[in-house]
Protein backbone atom coordinates (compact mmCIF):
# COMPACT_ATOMS: atom_id res chain seq x y z
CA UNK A 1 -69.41 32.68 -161.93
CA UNK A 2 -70.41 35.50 -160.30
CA UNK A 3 -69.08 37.10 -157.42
CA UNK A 4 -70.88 36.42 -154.05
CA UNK A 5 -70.38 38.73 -150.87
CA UNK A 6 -70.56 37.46 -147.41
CA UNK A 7 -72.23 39.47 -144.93
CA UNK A 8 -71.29 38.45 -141.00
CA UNK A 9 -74.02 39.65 -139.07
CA UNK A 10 -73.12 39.63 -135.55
CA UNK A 11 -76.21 40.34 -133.03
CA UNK A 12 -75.59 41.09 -129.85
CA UNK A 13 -78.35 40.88 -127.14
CA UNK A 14 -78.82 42.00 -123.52
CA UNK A 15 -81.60 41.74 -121.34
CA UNK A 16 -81.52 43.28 -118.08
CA UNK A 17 -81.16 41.37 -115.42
CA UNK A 18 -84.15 41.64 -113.26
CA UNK A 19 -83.35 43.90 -109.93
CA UNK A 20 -82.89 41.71 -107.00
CA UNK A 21 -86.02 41.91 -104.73
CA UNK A 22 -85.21 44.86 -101.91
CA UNK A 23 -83.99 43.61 -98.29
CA UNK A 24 -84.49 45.15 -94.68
CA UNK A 25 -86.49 47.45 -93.13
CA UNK A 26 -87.98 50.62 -95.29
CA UNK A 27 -89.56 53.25 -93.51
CA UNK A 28 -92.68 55.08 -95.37
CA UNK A 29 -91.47 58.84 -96.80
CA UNK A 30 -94.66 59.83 -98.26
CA UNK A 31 -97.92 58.84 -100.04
CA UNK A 32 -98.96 59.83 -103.52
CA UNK A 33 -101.79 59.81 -105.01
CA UNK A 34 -102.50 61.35 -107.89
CA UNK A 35 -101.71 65.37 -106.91
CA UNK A 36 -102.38 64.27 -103.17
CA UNK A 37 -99.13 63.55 -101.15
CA UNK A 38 -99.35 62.74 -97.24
CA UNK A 39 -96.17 62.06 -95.14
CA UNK A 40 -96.06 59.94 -91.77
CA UNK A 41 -93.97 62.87 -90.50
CA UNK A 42 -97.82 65.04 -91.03
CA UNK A 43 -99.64 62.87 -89.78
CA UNK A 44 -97.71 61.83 -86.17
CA UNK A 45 -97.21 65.80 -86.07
CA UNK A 46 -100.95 65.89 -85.91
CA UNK A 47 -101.05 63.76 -82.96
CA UNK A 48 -98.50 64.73 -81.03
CA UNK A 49 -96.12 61.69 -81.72
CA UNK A 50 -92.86 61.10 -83.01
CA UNK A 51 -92.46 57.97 -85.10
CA UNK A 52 -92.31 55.79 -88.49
CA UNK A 53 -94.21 53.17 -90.55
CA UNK A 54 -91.35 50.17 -91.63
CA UNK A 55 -91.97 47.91 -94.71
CA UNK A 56 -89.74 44.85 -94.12
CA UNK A 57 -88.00 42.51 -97.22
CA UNK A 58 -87.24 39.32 -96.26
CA UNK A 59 -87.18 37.01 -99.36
CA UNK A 60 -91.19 35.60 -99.94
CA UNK A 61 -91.89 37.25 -96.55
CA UNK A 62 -92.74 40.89 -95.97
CA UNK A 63 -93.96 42.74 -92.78
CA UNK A 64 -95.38 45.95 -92.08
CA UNK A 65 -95.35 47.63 -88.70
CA UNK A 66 -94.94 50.58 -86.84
CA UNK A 67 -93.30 52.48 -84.17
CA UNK A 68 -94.62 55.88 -82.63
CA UNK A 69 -94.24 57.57 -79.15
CA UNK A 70 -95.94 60.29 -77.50
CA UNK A 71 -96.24 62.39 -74.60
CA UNK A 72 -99.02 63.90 -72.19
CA UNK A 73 -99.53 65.76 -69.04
CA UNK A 74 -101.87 66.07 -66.25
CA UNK A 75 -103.02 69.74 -65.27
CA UNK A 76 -104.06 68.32 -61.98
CA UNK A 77 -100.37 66.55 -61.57
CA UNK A 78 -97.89 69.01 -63.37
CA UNK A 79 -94.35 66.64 -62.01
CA UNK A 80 -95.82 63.93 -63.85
CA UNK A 81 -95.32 62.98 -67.79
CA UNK A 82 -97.04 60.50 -69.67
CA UNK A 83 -95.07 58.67 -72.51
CA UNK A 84 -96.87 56.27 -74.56
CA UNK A 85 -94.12 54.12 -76.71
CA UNK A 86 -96.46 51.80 -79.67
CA UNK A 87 -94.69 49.17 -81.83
CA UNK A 88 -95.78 46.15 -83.70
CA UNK A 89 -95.62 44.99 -86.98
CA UNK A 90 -97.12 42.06 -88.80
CA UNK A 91 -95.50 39.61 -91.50
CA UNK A 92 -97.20 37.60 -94.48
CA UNK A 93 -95.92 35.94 -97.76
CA UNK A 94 -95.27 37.78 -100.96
CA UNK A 95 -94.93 35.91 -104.53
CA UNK A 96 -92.94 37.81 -106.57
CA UNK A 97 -92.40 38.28 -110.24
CA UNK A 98 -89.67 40.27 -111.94
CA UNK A 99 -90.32 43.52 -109.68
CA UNK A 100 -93.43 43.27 -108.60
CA UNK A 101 -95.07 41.01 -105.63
CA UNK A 102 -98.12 40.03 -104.34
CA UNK A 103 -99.79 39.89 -101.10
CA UNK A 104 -101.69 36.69 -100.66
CA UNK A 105 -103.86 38.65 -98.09
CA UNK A 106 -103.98 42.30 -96.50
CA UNK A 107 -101.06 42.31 -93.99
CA UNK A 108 -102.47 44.14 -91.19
CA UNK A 109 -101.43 44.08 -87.23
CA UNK A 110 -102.03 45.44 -83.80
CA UNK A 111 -99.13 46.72 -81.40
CA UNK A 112 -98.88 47.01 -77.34
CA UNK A 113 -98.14 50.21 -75.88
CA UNK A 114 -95.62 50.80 -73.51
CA UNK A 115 -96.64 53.68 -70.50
CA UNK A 116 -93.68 55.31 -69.41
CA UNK A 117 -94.69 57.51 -66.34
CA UNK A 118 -92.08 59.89 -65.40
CA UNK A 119 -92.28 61.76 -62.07
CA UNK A 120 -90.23 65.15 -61.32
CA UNK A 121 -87.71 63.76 -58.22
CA UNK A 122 -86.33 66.94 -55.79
CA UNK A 123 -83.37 66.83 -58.11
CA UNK A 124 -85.70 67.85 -60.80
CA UNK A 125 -85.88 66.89 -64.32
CA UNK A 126 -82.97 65.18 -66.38
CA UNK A 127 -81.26 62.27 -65.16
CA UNK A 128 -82.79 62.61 -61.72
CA UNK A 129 -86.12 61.35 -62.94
CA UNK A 130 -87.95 58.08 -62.01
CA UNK A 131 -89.74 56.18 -64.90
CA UNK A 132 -92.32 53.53 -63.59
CA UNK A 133 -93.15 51.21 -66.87
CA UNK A 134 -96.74 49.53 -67.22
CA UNK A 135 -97.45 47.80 -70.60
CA UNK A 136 -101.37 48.04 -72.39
CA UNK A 137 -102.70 46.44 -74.81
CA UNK A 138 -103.94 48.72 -77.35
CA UNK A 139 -104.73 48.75 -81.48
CA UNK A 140 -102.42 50.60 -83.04
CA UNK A 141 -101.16 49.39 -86.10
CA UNK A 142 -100.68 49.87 -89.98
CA UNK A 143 -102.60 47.68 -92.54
CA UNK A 144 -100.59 47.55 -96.13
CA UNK A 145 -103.80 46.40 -98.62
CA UNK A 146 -103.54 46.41 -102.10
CA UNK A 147 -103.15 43.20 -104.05
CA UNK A 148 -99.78 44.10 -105.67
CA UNK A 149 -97.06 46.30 -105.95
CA UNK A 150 -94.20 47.21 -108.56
CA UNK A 151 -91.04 48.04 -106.86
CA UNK A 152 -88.80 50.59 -108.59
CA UNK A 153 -85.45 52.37 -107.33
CA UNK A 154 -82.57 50.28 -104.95
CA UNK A 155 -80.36 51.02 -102.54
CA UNK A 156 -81.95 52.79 -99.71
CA UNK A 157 -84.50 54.62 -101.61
CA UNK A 158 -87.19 52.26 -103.69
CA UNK A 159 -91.15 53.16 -104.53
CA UNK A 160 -93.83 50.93 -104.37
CA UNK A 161 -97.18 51.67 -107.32
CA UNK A 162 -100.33 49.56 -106.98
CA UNK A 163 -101.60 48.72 -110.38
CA UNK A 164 -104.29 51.81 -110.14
CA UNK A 165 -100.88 54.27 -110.17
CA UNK A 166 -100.83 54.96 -106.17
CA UNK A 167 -97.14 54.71 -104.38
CA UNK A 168 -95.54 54.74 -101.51
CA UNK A 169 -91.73 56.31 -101.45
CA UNK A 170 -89.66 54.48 -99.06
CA UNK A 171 -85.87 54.81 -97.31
CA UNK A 172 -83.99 52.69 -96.09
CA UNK A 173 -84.02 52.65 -92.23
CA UNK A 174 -83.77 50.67 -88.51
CA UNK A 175 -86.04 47.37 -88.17
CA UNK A 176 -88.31 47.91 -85.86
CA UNK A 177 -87.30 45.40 -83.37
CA UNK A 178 -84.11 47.19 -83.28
CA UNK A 179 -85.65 50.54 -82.39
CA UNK A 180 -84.67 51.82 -78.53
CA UNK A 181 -87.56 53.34 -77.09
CA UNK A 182 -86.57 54.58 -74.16
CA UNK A 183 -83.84 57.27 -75.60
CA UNK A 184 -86.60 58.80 -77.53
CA UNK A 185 -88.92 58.50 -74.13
CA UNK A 186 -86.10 60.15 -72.17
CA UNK A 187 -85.64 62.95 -74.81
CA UNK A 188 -89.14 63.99 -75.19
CA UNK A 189 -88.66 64.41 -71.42
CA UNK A 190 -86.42 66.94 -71.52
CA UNK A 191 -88.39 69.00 -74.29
């Protein structure tokens, strides 16, 4: 009889456990596409604004939105600032798979603005400043579009790419129903 030599063979496999989906509010960084990148930050510059564009995670539900301020004068009424606050945000369902989703339809919304009119008291400006508050009805809003998304990256920094190589670079930051107005109205006041 011959002799016979048993070979253990002892495989070991691992797949990776699919990332968790991301959850809470993301503002937008920047836009790329292709060798053309855009920031928020740019474009609110451009206008005159201070503010952010928020991606929300919440399980099979995700929301877009915004929030943005400004400010304005009068030349005919130099005691008297204009500070136009805009937030609003709009939420549809997601289906994901591994780490991508996608968006059943476009999720697209439109905000309110919030007039803050300041007026210069004797005391000057500062704390000795009246605000009077009207609310408008405006359209200003975000619209996220594309049919799907891979998500890349955790923690507070992730990426979104559309299937045609596009993405958005996100961070981690306050929801937007959590953002206080006012202290940024009150600040711009004293610039």
């Amino acid at each position: 009889m011959g002799k016979h030599t048993w070979v253990l063979a002892i495989v070991l496999s691992s797949a990776a456990a699919a990332a968790a989906p991301p959850k809470g509010a993301f503002k937008i960084v920047k836009w790329i596409d292709g060798k053309d990148t855009r920031t928020p930050e740019d474009m609110f510059k451009q206008l005159d604004m201070h503010g952010e564009i928020v991606i929300t995670f919440d399980g099979d539900r995700l929301s877009a939105g915004t929030w943005s301020i400004s400010k304005d004068t009068d030349s005919k009424k130099p005691d008297v600032l204009y500070v136009a606050a805009c937030r609003g945000q709009a939420t549809g369902p997601v289906k994901w798979s591994g780490d991508t989703f996608k968006l059943d339809a476009p999720i697209e919304f439109k905000g309110y603005v919030d007039l803050h009119v300041y007026t210069t008291t004797k005391k000057g400006k500062g704390k000795d400043h009246v605000a009077d508050h009207y609310t408008n009805t405006l359209s200003c809003g975000y619209k996220l579009e594309e049919p799907s998304y891979k998500v890349t990256g955790s923690g507070d920094k992730i990426t979104l790419t559309t299937p045609a190589g596009k993405q958005i670079v996100l961070e981690r930051t306050t929801p937007i129903a959590d953002v206080k107005i006012e202290p940024v109205a009150d600040k711009l006041w004293n610039e």
